[in-house]
PDB file of N, CA and C in Angstrom:
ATOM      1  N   UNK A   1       6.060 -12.062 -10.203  1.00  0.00           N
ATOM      2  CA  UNK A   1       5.301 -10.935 -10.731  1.00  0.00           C
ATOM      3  C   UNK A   1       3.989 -10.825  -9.968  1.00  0.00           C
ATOM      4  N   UNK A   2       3.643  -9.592  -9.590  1.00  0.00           N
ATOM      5  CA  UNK A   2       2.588  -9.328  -8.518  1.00  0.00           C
ATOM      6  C   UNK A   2       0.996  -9.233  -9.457  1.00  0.00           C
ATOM      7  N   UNK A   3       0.183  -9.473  -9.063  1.00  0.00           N
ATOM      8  CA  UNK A   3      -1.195  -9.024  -9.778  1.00  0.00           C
ATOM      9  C   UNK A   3      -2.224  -8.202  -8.943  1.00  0.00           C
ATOM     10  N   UNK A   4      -2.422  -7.753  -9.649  1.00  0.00           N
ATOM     11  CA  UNK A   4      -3.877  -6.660  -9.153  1.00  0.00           C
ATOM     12  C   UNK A   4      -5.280  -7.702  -8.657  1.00  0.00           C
ATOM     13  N   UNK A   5      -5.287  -7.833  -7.716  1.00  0.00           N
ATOM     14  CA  UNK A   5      -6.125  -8.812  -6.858  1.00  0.00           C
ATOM     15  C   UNK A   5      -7.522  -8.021  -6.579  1.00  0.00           C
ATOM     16  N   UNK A   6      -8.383  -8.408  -6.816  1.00  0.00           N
ATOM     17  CA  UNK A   6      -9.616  -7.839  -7.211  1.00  0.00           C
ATOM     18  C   UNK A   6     -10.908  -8.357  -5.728  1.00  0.00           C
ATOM     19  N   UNK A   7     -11.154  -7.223  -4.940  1.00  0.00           N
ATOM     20  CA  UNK A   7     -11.852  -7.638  -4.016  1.00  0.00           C
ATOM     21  C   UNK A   7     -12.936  -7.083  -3.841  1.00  0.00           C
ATOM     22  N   UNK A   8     -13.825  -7.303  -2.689  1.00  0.00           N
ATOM     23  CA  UNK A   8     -14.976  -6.809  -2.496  1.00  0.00           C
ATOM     24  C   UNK A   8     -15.296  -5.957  -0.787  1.00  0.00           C
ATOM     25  N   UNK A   9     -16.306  -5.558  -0.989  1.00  0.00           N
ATOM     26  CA  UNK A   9     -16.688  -4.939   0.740  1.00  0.00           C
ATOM     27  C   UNK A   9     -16.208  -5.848   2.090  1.00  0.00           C
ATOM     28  N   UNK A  10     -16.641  -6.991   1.788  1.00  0.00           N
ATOM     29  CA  UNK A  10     -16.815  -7.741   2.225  1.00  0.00           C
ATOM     30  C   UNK A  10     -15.187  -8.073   3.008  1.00  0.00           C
ATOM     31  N   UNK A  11     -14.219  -8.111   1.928  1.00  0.00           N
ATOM     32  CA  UNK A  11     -12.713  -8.399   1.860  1.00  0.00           C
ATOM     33  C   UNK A  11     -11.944  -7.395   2.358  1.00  0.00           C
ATOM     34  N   UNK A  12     -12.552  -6.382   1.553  1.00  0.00           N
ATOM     35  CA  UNK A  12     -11.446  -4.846   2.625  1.00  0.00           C
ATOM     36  C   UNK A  12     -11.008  -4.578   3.763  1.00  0.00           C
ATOM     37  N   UNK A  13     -11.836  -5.243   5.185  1.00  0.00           N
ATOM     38  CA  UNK A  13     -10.939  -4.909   6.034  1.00  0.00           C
ATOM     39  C   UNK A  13      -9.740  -6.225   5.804  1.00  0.00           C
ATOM     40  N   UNK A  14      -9.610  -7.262   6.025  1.00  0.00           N
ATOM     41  CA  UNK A  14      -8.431  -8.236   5.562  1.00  0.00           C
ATOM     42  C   UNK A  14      -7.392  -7.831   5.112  1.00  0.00           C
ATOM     43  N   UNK A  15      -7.864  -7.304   3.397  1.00  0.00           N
ATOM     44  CA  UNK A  15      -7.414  -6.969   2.707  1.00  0.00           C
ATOM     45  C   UNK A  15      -5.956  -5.784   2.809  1.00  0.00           C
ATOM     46  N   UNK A  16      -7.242  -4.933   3.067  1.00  0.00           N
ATOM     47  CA  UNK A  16      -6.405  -3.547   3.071  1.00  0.00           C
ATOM     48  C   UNK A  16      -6.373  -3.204   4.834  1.00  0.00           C
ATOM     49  N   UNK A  17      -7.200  -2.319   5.337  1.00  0.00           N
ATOM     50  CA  UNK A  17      -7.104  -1.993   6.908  1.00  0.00           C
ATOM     51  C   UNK A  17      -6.164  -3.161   7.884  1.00  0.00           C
ATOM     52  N   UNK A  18      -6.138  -4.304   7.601  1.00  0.00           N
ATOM     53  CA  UNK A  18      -5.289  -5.145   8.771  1.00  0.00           C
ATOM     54  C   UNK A  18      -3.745  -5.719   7.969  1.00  0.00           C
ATOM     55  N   UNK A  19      -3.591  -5.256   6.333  1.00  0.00           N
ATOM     56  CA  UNK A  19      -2.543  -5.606   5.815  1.00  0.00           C
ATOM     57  C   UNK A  19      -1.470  -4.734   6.529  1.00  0.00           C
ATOM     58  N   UNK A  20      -0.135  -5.312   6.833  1.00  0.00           N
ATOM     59  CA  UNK A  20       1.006  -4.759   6.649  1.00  0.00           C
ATOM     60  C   UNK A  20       1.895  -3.746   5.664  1.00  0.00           C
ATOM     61  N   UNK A  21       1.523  -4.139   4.863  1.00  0.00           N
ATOM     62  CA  UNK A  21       2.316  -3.546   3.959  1.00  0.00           C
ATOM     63  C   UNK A  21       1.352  -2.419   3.389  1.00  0.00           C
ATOM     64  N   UNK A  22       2.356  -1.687   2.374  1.00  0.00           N
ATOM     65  CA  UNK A  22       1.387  -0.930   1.526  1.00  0.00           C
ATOM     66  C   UNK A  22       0.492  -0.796   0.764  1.00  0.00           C
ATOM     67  N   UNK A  23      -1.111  -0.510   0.538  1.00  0.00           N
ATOM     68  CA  UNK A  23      -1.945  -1.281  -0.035  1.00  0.00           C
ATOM     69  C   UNK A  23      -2.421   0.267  -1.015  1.00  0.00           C
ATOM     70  N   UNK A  24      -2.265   0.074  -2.217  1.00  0.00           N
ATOM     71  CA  UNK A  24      -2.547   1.223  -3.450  1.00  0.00           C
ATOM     72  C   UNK A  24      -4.195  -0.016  -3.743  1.00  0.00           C
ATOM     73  N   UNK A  25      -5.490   0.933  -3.529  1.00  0.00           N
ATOM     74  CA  UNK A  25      -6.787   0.626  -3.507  1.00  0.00           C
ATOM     75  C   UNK A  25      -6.888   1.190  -4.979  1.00  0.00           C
ATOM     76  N   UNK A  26      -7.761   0.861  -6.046  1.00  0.00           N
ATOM     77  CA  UNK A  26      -7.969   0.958  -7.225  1.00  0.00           C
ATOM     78  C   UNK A  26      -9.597   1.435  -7.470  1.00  0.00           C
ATOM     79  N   UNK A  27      -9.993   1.746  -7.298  1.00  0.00           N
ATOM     80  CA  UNK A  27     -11.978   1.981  -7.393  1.00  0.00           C
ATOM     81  C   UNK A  27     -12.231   2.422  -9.238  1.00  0.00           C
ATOM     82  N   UNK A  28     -12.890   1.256  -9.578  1.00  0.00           N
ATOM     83  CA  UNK A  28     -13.313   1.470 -10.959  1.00  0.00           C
ATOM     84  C   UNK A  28     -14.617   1.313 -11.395  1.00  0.00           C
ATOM     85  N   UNK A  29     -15.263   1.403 -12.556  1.00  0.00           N
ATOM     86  CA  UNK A  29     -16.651   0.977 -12.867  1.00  0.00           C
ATOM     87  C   UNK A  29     -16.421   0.344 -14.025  1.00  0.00           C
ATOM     88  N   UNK A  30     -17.073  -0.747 -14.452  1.00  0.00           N
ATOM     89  CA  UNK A  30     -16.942  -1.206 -16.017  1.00  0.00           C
ATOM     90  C   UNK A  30     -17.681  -0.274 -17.147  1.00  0.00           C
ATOM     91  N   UNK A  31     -18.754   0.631 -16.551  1.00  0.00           N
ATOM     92  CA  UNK A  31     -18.934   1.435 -17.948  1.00  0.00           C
ATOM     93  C   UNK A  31     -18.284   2.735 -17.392  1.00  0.00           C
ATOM     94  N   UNK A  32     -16.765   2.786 -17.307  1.00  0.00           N
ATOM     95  CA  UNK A  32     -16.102   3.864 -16.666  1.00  0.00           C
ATOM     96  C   UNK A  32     -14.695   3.821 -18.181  1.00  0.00           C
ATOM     97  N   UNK A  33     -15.584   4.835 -19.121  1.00  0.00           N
ATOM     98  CA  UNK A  33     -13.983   4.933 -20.380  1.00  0.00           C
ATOM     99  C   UNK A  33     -12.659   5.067 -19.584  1.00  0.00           C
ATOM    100  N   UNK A  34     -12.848   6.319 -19.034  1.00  0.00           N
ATOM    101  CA  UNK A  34     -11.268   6.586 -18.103  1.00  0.00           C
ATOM    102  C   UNK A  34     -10.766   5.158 -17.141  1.00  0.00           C
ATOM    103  N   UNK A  35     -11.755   4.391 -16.725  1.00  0.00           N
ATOM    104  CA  UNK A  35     -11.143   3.569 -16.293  1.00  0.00           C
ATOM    105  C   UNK A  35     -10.476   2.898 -17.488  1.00  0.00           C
ATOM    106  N   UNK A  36     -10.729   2.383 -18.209  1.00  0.00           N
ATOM    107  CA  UNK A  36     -10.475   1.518 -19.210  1.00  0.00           C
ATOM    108  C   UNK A  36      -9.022   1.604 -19.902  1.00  0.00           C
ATOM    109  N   UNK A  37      -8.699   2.988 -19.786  1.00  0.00           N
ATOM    110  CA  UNK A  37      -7.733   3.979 -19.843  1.00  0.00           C
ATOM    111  C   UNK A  37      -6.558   3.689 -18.588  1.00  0.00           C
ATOM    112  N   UNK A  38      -7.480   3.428 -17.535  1.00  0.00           N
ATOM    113  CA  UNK A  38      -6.295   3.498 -16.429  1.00  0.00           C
ATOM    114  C   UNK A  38      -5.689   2.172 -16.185  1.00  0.00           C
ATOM    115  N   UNK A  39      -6.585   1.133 -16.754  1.00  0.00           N
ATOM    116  CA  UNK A  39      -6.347  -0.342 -15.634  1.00  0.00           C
ATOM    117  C   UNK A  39      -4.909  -1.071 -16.334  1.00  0.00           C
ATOM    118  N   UNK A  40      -4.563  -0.796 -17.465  1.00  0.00           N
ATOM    119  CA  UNK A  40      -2.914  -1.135 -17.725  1.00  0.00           C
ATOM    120  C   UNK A  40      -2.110  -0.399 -17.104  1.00  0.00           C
ATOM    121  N   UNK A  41      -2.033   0.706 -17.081  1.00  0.00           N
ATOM    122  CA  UNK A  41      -1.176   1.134 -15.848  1.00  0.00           C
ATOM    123  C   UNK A  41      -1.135   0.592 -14.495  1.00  0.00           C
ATOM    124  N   UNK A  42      -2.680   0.461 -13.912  1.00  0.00           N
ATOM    125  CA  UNK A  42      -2.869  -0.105 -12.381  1.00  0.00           C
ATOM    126  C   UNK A  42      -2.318  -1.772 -12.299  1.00  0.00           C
ATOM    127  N   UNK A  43      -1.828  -2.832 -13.665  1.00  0.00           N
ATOM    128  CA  UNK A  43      -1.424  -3.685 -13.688  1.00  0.00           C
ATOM    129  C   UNK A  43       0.213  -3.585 -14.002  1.00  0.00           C
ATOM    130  N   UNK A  44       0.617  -2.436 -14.525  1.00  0.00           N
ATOM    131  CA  UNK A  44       2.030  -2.102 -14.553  1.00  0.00           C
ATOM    132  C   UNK A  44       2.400  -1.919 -13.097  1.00  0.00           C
ATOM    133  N   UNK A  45       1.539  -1.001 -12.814  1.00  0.00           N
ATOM    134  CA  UNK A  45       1.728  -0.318 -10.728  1.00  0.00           C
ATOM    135  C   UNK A  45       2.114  -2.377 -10.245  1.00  0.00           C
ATOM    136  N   UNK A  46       1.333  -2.858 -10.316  1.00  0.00           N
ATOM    137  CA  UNK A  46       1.425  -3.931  -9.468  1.00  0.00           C
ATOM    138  C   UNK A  46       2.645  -4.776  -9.931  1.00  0.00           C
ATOM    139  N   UNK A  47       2.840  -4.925 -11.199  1.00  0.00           N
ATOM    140  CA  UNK A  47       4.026  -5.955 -11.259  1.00  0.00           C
ATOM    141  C   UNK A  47       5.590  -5.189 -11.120  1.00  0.00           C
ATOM    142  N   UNK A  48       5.452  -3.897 -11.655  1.00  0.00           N
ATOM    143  CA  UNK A  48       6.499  -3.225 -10.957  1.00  0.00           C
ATOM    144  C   UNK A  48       6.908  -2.996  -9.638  1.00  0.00           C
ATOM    145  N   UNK A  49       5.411  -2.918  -8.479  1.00  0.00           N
ATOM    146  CA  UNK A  49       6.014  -2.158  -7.419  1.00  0.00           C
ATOM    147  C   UNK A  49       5.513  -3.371  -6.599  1.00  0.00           C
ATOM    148  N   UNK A  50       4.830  -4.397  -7.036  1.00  0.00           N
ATOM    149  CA  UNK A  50       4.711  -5.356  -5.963  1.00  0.00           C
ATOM    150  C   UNK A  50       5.704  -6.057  -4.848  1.00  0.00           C
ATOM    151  N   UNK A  51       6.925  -6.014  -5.013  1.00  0.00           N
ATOM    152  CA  UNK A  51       7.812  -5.969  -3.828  1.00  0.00           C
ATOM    153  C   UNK A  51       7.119  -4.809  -2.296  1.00  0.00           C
ATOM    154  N   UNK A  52       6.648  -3.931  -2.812  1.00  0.00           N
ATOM    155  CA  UNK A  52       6.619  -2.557  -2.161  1.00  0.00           C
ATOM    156  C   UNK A  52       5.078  -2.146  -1.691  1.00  0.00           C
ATOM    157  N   UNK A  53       4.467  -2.576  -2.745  1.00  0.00           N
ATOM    158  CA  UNK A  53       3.004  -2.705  -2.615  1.00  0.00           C
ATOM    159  C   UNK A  53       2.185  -3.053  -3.006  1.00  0.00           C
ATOM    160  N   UNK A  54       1.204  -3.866  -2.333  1.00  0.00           N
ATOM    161  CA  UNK A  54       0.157  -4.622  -2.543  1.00  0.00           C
ATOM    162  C   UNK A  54      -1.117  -3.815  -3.035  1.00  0.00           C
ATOM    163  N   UNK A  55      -1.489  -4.263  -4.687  1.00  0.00           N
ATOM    164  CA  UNK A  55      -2.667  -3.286  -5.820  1.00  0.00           C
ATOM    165  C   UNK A  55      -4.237  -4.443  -5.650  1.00  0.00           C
ATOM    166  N   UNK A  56      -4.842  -3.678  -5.141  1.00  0.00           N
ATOM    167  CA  UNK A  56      -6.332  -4.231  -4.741  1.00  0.00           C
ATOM    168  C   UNK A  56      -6.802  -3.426  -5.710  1.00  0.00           C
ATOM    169  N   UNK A  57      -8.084  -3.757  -6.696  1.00  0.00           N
ATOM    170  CA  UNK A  57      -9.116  -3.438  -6.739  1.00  0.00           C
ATOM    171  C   UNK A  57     -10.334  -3.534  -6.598  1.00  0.00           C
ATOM    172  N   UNK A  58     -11.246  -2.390  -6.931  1.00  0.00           N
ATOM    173  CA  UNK A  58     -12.655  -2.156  -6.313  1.00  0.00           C
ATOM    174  C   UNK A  58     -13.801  -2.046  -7.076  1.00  0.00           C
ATOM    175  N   UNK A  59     -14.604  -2.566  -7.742  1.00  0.00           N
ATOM    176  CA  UNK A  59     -15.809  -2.116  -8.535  1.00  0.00           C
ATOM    177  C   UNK A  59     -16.572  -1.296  -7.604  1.00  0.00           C
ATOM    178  N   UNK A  60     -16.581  -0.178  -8.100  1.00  0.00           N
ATOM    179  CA  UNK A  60     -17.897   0.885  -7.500  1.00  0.00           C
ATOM    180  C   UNK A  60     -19.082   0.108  -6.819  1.00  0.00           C
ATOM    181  N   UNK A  61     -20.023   0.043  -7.950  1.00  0.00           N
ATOM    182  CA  UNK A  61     -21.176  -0.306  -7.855  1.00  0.00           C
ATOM    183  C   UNK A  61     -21.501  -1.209  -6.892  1.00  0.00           C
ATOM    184  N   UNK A  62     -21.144  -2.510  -6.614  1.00  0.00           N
ATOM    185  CA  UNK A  62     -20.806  -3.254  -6.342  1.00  0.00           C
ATOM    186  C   UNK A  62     -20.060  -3.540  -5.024  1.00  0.00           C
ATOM    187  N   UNK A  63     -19.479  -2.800  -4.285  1.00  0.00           N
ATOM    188  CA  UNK A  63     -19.412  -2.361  -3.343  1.00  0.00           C
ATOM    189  C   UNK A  63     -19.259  -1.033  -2.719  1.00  0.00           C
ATOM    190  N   UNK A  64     -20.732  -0.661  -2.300  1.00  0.00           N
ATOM    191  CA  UNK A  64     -21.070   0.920  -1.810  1.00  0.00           C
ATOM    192  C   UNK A  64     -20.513   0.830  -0.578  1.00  0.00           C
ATOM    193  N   UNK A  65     -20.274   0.303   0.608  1.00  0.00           N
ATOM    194  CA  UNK A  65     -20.248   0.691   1.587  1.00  0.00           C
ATOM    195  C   UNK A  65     -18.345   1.171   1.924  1.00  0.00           C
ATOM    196  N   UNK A  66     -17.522   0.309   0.471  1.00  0.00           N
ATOM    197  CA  UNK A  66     -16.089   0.690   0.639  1.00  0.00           C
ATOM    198  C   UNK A  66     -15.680   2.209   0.223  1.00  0.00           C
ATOM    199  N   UNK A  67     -16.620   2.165  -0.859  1.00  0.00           N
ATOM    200  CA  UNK A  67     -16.642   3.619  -1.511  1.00  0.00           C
ATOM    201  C   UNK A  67     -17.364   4.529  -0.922  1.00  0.00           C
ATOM    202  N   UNK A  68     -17.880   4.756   0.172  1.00  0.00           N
ATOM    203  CA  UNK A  68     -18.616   5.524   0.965  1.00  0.00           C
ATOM    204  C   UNK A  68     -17.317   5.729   2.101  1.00  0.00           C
ATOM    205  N   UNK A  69     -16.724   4.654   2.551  1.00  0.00           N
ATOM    206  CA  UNK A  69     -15.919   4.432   3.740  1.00  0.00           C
ATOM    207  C   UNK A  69     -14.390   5.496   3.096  1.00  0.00           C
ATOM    208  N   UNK A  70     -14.352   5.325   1.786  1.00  0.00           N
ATOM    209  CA  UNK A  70     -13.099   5.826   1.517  1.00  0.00           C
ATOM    210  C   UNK A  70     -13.209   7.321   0.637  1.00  0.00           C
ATOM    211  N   UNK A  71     -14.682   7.684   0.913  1.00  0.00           N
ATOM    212  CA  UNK A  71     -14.680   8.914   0.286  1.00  0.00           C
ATOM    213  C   UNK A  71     -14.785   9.575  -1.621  1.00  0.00           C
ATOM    214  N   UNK A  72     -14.774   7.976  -2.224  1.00  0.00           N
ATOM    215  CA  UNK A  72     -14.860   8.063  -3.540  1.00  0.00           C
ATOM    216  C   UNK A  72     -16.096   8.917  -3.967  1.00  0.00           C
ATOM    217  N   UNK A  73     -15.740   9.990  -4.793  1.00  0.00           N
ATOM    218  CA  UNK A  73     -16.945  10.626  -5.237  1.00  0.00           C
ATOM    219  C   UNK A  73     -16.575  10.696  -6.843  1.00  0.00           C
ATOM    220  N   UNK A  74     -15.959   9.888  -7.801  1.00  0.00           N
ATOM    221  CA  UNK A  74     -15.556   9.848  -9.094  1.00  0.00           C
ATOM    222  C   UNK A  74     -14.310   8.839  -9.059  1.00  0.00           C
ATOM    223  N   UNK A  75     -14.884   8.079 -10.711  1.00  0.00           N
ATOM    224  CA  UNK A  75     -14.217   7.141 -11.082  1.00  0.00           C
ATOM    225  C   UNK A  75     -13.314   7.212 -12.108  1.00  0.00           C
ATOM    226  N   UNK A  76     -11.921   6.675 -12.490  1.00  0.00           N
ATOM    227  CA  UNK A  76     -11.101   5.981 -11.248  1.00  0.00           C
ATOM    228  C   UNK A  76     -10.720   6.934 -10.420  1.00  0.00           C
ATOM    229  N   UNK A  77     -10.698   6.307  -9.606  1.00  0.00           N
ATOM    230  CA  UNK A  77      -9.838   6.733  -8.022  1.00  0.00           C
ATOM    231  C   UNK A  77      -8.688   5.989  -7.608  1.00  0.00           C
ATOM    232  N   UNK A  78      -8.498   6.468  -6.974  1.00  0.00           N
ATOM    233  CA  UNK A  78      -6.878   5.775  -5.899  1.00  0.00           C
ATOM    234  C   UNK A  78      -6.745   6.163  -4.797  1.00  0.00           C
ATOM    235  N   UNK A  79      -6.422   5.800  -3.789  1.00  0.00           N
ATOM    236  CA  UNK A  79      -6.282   5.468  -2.433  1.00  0.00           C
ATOM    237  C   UNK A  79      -5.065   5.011  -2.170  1.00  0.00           C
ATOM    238  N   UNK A  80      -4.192   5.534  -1.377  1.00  0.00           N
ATOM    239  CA  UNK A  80      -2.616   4.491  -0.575  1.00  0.00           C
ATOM    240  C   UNK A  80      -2.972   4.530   0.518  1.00  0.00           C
ATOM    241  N   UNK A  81      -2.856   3.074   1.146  1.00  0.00           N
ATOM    242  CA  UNK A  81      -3.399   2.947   3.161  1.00  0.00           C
ATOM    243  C   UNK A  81      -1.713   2.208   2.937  1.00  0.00           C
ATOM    244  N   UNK A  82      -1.672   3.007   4.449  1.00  0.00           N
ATOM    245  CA  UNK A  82      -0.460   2.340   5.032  1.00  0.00           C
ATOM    246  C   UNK A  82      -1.344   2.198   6.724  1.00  0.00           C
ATOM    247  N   UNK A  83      -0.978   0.795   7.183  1.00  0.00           N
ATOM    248  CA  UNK A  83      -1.393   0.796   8.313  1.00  0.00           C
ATOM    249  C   UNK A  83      -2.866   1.350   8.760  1.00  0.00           C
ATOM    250  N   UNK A  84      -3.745   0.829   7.598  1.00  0.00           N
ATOM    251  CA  UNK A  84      -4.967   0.923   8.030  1.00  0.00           C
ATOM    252  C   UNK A  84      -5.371   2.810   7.269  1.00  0.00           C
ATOM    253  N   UNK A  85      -4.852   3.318   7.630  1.00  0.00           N
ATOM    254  CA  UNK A  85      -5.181   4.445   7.012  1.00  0.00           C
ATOM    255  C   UNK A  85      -4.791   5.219   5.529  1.00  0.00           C
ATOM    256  N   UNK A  86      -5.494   5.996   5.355  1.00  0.00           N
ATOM    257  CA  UNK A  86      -5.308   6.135   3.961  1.00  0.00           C
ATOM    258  C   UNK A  86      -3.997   7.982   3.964  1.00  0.00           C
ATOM    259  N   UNK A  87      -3.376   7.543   2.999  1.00  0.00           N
ATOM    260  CA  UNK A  87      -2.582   8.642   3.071  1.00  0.00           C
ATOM    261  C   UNK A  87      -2.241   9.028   1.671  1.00  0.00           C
ATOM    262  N   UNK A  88      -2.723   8.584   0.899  1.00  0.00           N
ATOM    263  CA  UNK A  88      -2.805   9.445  -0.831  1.00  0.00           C
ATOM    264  C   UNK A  88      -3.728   9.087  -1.180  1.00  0.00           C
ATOM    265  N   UNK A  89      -4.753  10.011  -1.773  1.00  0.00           N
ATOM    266  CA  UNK A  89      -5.425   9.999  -2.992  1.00  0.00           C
ATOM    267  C   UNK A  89      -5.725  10.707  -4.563  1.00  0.00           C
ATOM    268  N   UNK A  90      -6.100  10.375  -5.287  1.00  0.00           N
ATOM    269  CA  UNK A  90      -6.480  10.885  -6.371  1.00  0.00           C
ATOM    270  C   UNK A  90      -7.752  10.399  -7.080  1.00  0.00           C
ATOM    271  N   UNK A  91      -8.194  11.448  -7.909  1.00  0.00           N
ATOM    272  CA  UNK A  91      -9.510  11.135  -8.304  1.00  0.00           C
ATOM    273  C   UNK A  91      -8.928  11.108 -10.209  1.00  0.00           C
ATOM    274  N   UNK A  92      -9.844  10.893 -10.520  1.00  0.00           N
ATOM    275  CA  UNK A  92      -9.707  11.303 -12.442  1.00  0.00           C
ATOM    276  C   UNK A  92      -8.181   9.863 -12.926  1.00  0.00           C
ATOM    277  N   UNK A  93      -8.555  10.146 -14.577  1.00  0.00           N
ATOM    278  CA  UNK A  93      -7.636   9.204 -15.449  1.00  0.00           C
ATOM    279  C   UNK A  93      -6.039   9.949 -15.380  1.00  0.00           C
ATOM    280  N   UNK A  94      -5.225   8.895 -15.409  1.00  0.00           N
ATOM    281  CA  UNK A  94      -3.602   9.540 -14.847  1.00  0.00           C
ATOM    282  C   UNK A  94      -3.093   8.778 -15.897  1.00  0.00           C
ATOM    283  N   UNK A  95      -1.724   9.018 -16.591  1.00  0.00           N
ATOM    284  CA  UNK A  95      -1.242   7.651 -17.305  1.00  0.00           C
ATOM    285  C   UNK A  95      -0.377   6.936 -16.578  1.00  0.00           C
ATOM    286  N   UNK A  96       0.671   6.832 -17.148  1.00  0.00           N
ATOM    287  CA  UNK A  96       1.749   5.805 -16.216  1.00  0.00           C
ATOM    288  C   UNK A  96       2.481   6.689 -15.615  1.00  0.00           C
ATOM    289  N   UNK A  97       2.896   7.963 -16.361  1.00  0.00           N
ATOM    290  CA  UNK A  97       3.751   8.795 -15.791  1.00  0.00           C
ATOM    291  C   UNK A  97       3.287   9.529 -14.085  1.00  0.00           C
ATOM    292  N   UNK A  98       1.947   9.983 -14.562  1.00  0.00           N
ATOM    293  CA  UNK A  98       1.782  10.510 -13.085  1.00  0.00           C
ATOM    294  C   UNK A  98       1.598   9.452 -12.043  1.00  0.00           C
ATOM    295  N   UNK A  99       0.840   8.024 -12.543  1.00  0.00           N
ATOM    296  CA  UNK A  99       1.034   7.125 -11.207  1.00  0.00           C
ATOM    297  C   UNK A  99       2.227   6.910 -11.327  1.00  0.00           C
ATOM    298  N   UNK A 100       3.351   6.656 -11.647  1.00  0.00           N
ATOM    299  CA  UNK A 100       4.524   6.268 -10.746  1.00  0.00           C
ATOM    300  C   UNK A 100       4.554   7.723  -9.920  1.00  0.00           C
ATOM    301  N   UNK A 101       4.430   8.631 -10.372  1.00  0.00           N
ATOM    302  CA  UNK A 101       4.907   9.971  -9.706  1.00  0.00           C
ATOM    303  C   UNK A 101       4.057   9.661  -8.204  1.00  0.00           C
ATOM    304  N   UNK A 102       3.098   9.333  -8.269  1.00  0.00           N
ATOM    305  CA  UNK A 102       1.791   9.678  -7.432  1.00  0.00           C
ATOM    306  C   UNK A 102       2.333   8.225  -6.075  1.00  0.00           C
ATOM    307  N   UNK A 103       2.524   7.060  -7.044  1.00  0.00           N
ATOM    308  CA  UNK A 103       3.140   5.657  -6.215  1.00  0.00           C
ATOM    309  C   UNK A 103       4.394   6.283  -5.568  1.00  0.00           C
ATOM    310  N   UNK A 104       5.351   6.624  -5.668  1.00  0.00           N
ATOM    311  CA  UNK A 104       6.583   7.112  -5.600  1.00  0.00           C
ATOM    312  C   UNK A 104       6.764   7.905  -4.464  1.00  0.00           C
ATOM    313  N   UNK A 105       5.396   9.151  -4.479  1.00  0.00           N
ATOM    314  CA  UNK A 105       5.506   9.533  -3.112  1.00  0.00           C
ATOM    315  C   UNK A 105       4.853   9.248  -1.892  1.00  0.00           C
ATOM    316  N   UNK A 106       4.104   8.273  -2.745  1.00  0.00           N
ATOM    317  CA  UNK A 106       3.103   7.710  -1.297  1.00  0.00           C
ATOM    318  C   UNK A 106       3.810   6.348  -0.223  1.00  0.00           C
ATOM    319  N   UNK A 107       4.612   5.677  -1.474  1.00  0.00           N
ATOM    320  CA  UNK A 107       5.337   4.707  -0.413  1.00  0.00           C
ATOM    321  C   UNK A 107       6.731   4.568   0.324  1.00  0.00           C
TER     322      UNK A 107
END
């Protein structure tokens, strides 16, 4: 069973930009309700699709220079990098239904 692995500025290129596989980026805030809302799903995303893709997350605050780099302008967000680049996003609270929809076509 896969887990939502929780990183920093510091970690992202490793992480995500030099990973292989598919990397679904998570950007949240702790005084973020909608996040609070989203992060059981973003732990469903990971143990379901972790064969397929690797679920990082991001505290905002906490690291500005990832959320500057990836264009976050509202929390939660989502990001899919394949090969360094990013090729889905979404902004705002989703439930389970639209992230699988949203996972589904990005990988």
């Amino acid at each position: 069973m896969s887990k939502v692995i929780e990183i920093n500025d510091s970690q992202f290129q490793d992480e995500v930009i030099n990973e292989n596989q598919t990397v679904l980026a998570y950007f949240w805030a702790s005084w973020c309700g909608p996040c609070r809302l989203v992060s059981p799903s973003i732990n469903w995303a990971a143990e379901n699709y972790g064969d397929r893709l690797k679920v990082v997350k991001l505290e905002v605050d906490a690291n500005p220079e990832t959320v500057a780099n990836c264009k976050v302008e509202g929390v939660p967000a989502l990001r899919v990098f394949k090969q360094g680049e990013i090729v889905s996003s979404l902004e705002g609270a989703i439930g389970k239904d639209k992230l699988k929809e949203f996972i589904e076509t990005s990988i």
